[in-house]
C-alpha atoms as a PDB file:
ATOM      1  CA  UNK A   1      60.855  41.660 -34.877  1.00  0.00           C
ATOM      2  CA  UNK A   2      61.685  38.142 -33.262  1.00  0.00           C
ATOM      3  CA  UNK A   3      65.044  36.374 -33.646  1.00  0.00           C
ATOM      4  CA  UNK A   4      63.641  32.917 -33.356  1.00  0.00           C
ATOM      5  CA  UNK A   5      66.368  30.418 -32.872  1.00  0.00           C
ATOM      6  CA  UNK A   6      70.490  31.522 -31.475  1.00  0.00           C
ATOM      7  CA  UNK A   7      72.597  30.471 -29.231  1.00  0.00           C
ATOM      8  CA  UNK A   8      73.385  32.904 -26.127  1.00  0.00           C
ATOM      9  CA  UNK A   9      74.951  30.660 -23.858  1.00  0.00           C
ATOM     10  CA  UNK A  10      77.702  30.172 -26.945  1.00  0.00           C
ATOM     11  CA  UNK A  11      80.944  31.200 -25.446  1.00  0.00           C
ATOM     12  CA  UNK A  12      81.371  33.858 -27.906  1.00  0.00           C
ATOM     13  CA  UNK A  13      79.153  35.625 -26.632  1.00  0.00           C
ATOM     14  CA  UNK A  14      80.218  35.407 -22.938  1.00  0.00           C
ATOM     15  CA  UNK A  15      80.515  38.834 -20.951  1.00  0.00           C
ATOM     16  CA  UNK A  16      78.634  40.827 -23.798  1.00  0.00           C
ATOM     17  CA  UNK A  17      74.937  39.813 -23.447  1.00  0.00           C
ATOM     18  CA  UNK A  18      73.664  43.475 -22.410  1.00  0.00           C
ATOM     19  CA  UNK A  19      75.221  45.156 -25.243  1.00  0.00           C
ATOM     20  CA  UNK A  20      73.996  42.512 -27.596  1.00  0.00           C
ATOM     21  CA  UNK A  21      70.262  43.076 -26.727  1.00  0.00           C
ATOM     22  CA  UNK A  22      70.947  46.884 -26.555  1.00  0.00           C
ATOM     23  CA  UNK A  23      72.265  46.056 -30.337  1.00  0.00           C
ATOM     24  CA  UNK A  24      68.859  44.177 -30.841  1.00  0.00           C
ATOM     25  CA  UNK A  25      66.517  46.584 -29.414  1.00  0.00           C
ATOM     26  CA  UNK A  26      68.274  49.490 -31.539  1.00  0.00           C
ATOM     27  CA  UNK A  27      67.409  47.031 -34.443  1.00  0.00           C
ATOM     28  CA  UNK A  28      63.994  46.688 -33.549  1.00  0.00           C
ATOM     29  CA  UNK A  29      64.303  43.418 -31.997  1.00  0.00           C
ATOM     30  CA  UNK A  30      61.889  42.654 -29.010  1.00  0.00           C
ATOM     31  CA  UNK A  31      62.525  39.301 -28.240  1.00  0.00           C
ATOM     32  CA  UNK A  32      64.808  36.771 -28.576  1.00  0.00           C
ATOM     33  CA  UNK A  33      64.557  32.763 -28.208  1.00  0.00           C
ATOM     34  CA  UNK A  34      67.902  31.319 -27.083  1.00  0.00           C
ATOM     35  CA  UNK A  35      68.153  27.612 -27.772  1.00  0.00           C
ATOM     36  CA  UNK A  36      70.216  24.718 -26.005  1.00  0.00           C
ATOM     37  CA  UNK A  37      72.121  21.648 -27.417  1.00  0.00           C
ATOM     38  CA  UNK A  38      72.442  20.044 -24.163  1.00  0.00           C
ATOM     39  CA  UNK A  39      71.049  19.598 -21.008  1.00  0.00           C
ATOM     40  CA  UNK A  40      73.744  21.516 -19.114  1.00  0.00           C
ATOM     41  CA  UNK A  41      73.205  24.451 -22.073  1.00  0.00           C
ATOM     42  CA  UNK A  42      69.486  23.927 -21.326  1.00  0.00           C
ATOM     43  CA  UNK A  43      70.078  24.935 -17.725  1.00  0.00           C
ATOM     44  CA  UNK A  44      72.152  27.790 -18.753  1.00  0.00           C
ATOM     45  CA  UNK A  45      69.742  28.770 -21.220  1.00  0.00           C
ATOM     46  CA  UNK A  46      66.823  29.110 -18.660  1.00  0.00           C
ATOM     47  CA  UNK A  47      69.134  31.717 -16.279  1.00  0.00           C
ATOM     48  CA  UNK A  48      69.712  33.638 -19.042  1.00  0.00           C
ATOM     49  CA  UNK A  49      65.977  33.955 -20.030  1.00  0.00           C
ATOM     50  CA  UNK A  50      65.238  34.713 -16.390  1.00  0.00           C
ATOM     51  CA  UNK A  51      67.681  37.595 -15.923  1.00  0.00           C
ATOM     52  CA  UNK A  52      66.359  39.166 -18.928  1.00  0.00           C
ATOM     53  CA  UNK A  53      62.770  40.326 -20.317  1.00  0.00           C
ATOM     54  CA  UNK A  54      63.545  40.241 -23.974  1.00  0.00           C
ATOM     55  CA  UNK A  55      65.019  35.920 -23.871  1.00  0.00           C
ATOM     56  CA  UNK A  56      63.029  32.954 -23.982  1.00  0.00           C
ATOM     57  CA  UNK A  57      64.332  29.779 -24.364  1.00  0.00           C
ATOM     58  CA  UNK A  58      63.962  26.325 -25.851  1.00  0.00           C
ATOM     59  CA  UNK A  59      65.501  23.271 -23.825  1.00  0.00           C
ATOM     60  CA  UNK A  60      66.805  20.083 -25.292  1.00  0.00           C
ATOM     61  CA  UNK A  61      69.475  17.732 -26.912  1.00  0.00           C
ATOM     62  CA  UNK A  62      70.628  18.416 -30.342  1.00  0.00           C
ATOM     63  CA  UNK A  63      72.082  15.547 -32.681  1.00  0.00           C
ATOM     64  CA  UNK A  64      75.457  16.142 -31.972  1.00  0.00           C
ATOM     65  CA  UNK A  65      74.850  15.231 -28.524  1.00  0.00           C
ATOM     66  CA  UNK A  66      72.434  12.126 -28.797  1.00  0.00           C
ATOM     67  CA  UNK A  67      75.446   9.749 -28.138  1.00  0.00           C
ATOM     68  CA  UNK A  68      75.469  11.095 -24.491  1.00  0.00           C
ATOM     69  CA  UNK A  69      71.985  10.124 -23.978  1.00  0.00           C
ATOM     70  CA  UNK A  70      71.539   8.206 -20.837  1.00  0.00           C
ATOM     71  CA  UNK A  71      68.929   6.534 -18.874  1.00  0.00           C
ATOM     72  CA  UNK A  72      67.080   8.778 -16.351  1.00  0.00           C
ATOM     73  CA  UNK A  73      67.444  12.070 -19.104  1.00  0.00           C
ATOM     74  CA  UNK A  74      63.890  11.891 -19.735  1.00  0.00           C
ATOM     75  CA  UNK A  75      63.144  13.048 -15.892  1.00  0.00           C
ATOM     76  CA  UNK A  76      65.788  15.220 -16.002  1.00  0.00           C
ATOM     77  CA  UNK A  77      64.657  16.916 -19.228  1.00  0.00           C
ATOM     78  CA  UNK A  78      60.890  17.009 -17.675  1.00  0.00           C
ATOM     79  CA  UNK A  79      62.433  18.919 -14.566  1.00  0.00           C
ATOM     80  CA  UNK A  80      64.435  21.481 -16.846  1.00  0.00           C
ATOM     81  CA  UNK A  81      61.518  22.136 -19.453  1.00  0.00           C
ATOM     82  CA  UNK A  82      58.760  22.644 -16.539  1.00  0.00           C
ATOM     83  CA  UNK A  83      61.088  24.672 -14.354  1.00  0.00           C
ATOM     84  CA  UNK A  84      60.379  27.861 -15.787  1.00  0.00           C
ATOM     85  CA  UNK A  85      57.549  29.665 -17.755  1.00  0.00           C
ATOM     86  CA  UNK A  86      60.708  30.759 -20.173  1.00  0.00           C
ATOM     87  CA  UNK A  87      60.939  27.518 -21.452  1.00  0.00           C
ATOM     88  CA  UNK A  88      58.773  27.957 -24.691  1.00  0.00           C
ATOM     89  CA  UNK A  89      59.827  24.715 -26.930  1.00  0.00           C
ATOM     90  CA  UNK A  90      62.226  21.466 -27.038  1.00  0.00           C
ATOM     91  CA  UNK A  91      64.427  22.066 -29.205  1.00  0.00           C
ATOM     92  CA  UNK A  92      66.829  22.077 -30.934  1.00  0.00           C
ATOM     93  CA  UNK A  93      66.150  18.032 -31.557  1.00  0.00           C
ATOM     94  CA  UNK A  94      66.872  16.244 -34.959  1.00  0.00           C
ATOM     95  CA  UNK A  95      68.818  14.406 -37.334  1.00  0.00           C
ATOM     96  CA  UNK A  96      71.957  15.331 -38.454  1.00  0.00           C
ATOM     97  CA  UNK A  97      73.585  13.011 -41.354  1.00  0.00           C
ATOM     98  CA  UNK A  98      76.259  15.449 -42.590  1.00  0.00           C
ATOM     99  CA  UNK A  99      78.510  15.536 -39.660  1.00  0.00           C
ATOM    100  CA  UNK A 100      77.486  12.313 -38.070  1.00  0.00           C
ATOM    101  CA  UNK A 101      78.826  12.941 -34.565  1.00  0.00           C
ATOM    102  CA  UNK A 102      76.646  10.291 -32.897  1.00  0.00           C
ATOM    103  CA  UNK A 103      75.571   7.039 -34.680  1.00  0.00           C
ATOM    104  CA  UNK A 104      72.335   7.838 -36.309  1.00  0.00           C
ATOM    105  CA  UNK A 105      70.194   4.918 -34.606  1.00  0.00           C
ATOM    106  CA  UNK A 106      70.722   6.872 -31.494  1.00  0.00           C
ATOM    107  CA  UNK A 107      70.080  10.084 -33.174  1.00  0.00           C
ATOM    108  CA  UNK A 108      66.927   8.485 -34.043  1.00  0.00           C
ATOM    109  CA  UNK A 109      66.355   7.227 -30.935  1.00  0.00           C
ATOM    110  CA  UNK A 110      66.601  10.772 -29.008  1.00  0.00           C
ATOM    111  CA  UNK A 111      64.391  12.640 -31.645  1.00  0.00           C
ATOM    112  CA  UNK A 112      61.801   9.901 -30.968  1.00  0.00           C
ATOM    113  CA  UNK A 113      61.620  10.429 -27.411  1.00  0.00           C
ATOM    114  CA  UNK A 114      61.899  14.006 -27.244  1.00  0.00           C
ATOM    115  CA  UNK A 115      58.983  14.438 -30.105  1.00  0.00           C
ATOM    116  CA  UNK A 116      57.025  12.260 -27.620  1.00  0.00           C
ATOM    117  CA  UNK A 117      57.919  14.670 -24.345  1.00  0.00           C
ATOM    118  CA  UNK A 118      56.944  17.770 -26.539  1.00  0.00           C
ATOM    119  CA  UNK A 119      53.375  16.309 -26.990  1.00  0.00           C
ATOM    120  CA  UNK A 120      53.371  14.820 -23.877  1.00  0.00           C
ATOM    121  CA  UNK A 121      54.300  18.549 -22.473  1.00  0.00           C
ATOM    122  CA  UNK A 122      52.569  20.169 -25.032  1.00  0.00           C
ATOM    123  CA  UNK A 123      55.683  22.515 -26.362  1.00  0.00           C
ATOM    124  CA  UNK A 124      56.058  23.033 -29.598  1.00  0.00           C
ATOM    125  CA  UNK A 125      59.081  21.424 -31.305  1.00  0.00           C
ATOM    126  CA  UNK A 126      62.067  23.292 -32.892  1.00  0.00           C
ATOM    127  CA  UNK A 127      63.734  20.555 -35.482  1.00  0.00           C
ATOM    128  CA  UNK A 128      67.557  20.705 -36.737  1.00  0.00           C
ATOM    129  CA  UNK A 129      67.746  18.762 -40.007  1.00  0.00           C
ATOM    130  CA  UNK A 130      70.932  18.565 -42.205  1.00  0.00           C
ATOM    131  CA  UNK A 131      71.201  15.574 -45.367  1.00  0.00           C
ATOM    132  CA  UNK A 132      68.448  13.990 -42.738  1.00  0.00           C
ATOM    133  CA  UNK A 133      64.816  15.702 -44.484  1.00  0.00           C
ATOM    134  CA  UNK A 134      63.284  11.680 -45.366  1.00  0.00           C
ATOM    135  CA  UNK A 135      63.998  10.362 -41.878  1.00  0.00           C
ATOM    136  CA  UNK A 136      62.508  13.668 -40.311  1.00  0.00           C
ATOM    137  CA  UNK A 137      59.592  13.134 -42.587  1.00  0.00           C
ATOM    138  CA  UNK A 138      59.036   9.751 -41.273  1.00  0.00           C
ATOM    139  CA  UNK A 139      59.570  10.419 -37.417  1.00  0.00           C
ATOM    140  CA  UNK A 140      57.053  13.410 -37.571  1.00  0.00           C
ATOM    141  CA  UNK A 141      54.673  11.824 -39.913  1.00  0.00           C
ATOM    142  CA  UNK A 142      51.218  10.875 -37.581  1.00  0.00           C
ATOM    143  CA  UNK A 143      51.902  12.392 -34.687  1.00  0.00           C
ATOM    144  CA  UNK A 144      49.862  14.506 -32.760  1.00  0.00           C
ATOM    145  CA  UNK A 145      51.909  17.832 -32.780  1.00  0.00           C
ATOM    146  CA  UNK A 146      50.395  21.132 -33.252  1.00  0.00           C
ATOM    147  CA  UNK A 147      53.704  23.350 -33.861  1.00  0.00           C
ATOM    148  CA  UNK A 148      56.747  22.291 -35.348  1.00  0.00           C
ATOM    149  CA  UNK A 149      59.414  24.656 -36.830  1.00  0.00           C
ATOM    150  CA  UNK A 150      62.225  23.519 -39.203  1.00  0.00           C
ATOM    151  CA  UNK A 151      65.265  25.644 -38.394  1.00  0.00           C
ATOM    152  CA  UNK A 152      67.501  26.774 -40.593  1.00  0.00           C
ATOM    153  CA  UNK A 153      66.077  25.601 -43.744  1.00  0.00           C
ATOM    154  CA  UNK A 154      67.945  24.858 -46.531  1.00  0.00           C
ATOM    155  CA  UNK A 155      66.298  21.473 -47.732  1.00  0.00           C
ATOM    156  CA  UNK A 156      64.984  21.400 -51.509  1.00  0.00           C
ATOM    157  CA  UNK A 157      60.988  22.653 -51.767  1.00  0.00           C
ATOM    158  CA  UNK A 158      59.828  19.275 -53.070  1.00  0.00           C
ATOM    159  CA  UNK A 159      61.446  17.883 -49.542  1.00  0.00           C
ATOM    160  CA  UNK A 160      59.697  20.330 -47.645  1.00  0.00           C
ATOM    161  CA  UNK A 161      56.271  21.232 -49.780  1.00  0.00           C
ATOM    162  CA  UNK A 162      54.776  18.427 -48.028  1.00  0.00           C
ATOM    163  CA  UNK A 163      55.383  19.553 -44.098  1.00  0.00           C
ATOM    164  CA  UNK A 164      54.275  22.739 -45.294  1.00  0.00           C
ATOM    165  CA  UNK A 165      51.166  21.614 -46.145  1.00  0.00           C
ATOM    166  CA  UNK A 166      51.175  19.438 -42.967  1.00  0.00           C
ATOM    167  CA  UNK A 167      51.381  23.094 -41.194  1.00  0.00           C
ATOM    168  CA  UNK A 168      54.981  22.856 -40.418  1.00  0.00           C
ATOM    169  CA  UNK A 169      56.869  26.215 -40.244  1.00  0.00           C
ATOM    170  CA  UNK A 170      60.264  26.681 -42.076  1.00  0.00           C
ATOM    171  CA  UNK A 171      62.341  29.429 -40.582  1.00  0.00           C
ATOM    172  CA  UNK A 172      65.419  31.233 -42.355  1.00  0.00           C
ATOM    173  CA  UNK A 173      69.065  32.395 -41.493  1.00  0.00           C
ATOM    174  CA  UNK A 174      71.849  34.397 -43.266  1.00  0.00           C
ATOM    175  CA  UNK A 175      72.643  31.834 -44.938  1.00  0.00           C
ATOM    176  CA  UNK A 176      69.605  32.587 -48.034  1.00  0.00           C
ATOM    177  CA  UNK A 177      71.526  35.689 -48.439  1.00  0.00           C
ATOM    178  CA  UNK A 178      74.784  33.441 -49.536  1.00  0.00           C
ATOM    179  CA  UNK A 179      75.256  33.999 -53.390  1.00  0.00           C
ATOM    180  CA  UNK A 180      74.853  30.173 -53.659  1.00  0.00           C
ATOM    181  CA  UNK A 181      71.802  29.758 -52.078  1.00  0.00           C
ATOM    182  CA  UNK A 182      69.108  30.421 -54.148  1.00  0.00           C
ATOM    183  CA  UNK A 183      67.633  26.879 -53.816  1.00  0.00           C
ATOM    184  CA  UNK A 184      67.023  28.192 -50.690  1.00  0.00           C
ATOM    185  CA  UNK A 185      65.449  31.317 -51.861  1.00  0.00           C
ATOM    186  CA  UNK A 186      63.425  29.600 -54.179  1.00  0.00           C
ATOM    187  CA  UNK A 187      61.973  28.352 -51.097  1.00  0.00           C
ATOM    188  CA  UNK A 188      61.434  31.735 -49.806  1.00  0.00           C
ATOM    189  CA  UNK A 189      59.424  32.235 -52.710  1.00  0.00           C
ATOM    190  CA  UNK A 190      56.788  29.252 -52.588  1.00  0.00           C
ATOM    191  CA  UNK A 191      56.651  29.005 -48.871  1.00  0.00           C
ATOM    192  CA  UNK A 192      53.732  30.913 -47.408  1.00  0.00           C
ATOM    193  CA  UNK A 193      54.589  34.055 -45.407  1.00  0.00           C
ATOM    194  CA  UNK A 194      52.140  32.716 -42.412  1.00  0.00           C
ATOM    195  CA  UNK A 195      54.442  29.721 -41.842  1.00  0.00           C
ATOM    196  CA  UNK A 196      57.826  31.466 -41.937  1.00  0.00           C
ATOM    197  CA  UNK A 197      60.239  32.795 -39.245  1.00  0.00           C
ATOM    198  CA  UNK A 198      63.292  34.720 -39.096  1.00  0.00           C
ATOM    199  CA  UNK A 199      66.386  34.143 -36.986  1.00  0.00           C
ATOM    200  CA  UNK A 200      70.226  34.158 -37.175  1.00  0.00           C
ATOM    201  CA  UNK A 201      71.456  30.918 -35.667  1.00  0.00           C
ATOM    202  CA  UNK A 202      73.833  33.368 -34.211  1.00  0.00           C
ATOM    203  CA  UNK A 203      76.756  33.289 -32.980  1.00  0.00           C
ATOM    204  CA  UNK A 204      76.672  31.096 -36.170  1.00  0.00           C
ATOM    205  CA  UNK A 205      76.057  31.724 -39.969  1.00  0.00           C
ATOM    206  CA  UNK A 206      76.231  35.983 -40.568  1.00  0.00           C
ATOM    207  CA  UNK A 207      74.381  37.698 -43.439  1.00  0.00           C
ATOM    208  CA  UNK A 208      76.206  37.774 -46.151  1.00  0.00           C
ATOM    209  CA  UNK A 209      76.645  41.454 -46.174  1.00  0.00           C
ATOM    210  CA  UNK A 210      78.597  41.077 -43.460  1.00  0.00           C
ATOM    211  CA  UNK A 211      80.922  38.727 -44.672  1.00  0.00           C
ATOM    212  CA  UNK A 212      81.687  40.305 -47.381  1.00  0.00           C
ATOM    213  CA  UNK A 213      82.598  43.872 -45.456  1.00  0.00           C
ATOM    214  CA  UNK A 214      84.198  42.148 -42.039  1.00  0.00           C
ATOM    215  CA  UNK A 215      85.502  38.642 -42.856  1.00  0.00           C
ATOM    216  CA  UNK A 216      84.160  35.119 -42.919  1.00  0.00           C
ATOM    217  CA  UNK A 217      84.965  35.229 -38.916  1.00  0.00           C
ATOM    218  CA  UNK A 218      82.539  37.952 -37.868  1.00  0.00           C
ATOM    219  CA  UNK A 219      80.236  36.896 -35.074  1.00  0.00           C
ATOM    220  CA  UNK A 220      76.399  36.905 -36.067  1.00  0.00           C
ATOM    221  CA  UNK A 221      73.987  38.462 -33.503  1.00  0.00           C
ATOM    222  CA  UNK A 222      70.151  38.719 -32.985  1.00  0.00           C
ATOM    223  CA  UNK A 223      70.339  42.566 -34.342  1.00  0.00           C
ATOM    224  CA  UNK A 224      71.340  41.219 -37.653  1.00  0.00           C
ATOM    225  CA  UNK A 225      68.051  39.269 -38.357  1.00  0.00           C
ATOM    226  CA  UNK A 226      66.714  42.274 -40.354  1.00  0.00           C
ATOM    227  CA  UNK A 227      68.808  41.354 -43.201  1.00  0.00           C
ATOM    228  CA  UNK A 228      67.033  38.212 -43.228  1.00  0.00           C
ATOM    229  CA  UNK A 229      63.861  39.813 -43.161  1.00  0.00           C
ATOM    230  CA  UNK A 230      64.842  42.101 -45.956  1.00  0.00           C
ATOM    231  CA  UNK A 231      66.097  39.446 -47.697  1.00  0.00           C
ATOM    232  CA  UNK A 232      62.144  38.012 -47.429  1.00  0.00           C
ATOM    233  CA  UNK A 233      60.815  41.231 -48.430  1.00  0.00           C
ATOM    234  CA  UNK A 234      62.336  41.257 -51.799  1.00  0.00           C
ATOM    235  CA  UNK A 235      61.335  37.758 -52.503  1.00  0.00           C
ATOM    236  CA  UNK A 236      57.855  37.525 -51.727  1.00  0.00           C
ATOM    237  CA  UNK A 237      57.672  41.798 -53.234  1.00  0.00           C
ATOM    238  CA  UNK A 238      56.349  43.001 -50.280  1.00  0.00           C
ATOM    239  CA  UNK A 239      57.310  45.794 -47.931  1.00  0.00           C
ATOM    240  CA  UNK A 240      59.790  45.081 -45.030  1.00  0.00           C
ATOM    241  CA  UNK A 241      56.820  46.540 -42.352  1.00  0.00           C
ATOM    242  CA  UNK A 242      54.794  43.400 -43.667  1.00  0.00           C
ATOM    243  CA  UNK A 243      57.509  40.594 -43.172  1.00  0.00           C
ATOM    244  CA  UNK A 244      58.409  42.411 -39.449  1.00  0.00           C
ATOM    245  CA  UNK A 245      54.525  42.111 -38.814  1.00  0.00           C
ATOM    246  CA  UNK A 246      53.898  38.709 -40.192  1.00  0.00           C
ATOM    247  CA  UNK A 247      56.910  37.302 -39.213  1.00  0.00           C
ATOM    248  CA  UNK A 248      56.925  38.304 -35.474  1.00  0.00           C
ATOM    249  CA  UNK A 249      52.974  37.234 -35.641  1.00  0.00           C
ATOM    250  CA  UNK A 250      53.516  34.003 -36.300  1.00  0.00           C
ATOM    251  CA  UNK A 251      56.777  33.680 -33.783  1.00  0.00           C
ATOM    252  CA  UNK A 252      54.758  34.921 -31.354  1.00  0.00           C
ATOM    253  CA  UNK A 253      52.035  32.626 -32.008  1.00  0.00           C
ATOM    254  CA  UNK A 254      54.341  29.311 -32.306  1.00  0.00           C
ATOM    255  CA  UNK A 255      56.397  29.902 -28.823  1.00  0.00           C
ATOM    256  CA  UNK A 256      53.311  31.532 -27.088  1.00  0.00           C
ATOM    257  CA  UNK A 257      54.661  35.154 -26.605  1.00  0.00           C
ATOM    258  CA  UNK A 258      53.094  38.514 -25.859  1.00  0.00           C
ATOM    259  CA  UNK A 259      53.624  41.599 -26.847  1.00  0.00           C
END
């Protein structure tokens, strides 16, 4: 099993990274892609993936963050993303029109130009998207990218049917566990296992079996991916074996991972 997308350079997790992959492993969780926000999170990202087997990493500037965009970042990202074989994607890059923390030409502006490094690079391209799912359309529409994963979906099926069929990957949290999420599951249902992937978002967004037993303050981890995958299991009526298998295939695939 793969967590694809967290975030282990998050301060909550600071001092506690070796019993959190000991956590993972006992979960069955064999590898784990980190993912940075920033540039300086990108460079903390990559020494984390180095000191351990099990991390890989994606480097790049979220959303939140495009309002610190400055001339010369495009080198700077180039020398970050090619200064390690851990670095397996840009990401996470996107839209985000529900918090609005930088003006949304300049979101736009980012995305653009890191969508354009990623095929440049060749890296496949991990997308954030929140009340944002028409402009992504648009930005990704006719260009040349092979693999393109949109995290933590929880956009309608008739606003994602069509990337699907482009061959975009959706991947799910915790969060299509939430009692009030079953738009969410209803995507689950029509999405086709070979473009889905599991992850936790984590420290971010816990299953909601855990909320429910420890608080709406309990820190999500990579181990607790299986309830996402179990979630997917009952969904799509298969067995749990088959959702580990397919799942993990097609992570695997997308960030270029061996066994």
């Amino acid at each position: 099993m793969i967590d694809s997308h967290c975030h282990l350079t998050d301060q909550k997790f600071a001092g506690d990274i070796p019993a959190i992959l000991e956590r993972a492993r006992n979960a069955g969780v064999e590898q784990i892609i980190t993912i940075a926000d920033s540039l300086e999170e990108s460079g903390q990202a990559i020494v984390l993936a180095e000191k351990y087997a099990q991390i890989f990493c994606a480097v790049g500037i979220h959303p939140h963050h495009a309002k610190q965009w400055k001339d010369g970042d495009e080198i700077r990202l180039e020398k970050i993303a090619h200064s390690s074989p851990k670095v397996r994607a840009i990401g996470e890059i996107g839209l985000d029109y529900h918090y609005d923390f930088s003006p949304r030409d300049i979101q736009q502006k980012v995305f653009a130009i890191q969508l354009q490094l990623a095929v440049e690079w060749q890296l496949p391209v991990v997308i954030h998207c929140r009340n944002a799912i028409t402009d992504i359309r648009h930005t990704i529409e006719g260009m040349d990218m092979k693999k393109i994963v949109l995290h933590c979906c929880t956009e309608t099926w008739e606003d994602v049917e069509s990337l699907v069929a482009q061959g975009v990957s959706l991947s799910f949290t915790g969060i299509a566990t939430y009692s009030q999420s079953e738009e969410i599951r209803h995507v689950i249902h029509k999405c086709p296992i070979n473009q889905m992937m599991i992850e936790t978002d984590a420290p971010y967004l816990p299953p909601e079996a855990l909320r429910a037993k420890r608080g709406r303050a309990v820190r999500n981890e990579p181990a607790f991916v299986i309830d996402v995958a179990q979630l997917i299991a009952k969904i799509k009526r298969v067995d749990l074996a088959e959702v580990d298998r397919t799942t993990t295939a097609n992570a695997m695939a997308f960030f270029g991972l061996s066994p």
